[in-house]
Protein backbone atom coordinates (compact mmCIF):
# COMPACT_ATOMS: atom_id res chain seq x y z
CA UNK A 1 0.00 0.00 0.00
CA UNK A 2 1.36 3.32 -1.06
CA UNK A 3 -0.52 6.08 0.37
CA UNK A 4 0.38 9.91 -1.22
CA UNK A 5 -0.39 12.84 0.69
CA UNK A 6 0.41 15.26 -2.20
CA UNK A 7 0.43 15.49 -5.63
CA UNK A 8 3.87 16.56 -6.32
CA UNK A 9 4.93 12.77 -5.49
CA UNK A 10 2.38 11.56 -7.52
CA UNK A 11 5.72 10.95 -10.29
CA UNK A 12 7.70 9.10 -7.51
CA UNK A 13 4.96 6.93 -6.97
CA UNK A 14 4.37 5.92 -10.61
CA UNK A 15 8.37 5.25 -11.16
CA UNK A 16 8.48 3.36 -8.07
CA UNK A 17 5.52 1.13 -8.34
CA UNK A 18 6.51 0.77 -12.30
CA UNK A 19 9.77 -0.53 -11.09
CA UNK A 20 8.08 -3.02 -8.32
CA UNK A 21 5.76 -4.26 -10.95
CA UNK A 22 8.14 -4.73 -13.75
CA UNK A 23 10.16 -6.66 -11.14
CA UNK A 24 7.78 -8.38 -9.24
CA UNK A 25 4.40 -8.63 -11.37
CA UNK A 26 2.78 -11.04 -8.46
CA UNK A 27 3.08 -7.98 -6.22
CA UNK A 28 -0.56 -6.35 -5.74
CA UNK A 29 -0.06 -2.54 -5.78
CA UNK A 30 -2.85 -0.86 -3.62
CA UNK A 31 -2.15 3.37 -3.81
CA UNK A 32 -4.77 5.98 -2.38
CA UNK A 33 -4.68 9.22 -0.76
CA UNK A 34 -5.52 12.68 -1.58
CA UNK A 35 -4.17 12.92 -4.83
CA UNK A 36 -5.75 10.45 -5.88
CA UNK A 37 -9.54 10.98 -4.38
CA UNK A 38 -9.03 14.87 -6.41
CA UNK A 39 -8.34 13.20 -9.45
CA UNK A 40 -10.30 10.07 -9.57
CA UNK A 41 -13.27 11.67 -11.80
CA UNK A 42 -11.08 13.66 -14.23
CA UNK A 43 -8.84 10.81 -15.05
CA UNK A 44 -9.09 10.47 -18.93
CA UNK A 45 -8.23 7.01 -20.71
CA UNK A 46 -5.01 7.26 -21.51
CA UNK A 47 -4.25 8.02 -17.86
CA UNK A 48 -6.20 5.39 -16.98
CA UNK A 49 -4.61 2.74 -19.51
CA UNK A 50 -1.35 3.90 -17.23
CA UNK A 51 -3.07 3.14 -14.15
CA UNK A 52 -3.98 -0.01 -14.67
CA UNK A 53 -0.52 -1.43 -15.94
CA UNK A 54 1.03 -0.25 -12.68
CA UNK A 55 -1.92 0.09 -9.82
CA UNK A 56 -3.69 -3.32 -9.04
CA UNK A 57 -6.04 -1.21 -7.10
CA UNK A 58 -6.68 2.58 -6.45
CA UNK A 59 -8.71 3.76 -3.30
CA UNK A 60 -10.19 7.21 -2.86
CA UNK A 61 -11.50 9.28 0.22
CA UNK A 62 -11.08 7.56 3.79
CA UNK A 63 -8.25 4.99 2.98
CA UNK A 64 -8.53 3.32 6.51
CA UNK A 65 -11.87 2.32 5.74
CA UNK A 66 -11.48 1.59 2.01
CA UNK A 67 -8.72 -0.38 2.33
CA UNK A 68 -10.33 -2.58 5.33
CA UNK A 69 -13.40 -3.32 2.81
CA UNK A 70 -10.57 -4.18 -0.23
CA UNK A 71 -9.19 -6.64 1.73
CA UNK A 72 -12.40 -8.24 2.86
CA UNK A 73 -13.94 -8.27 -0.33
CA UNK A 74 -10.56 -10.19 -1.79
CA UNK A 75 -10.68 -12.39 0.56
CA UNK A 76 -14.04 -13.47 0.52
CA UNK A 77 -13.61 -13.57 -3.44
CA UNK A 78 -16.73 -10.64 -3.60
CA UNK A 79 -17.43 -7.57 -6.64
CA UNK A 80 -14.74 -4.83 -6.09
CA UNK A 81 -15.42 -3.16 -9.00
CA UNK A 82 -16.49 -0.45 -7.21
């Protein structure tokens, strides 16, 4: 789980989970935080296509909670499409 609290490391975060995935592609990448709850409706598709080859899963607003559901929902093999 990354977690940004900014956007100016929004560019960190996609080189370093790029590099995780590309060298471990079993490795789930979970990232949320503020950044990402601003942007989550304006994201077009090719920032999206980007997304999804690097991010396994993005949460928005209240993380704690979010990420407690995610995990839950994985494990009991539910819809997270949401």
């Amino acid at each position: 789980m990354l977690s940004l609290a900014g956007t100016q490391q929004m560019l960190s975060a996609l080189t370093l989970c790029k590099y995780i995935k590309k060298k471990y592609p079993h490795i789930k990448i979970i990232v949320g935080g503020n950044p990402f709850t601003k942007i989550i409706n304006r994201i077009d598709d090719k920032w999206m296509a980007l997304f999804d080859r690097i991010f396994d899963y993005i949460l928005v607003f209240e993380g704690e909670y979010v990420l407690t559901e995610l995990l839950r929902c994985l494990k009991e093999g539910k819809d997270i499409s949401n």
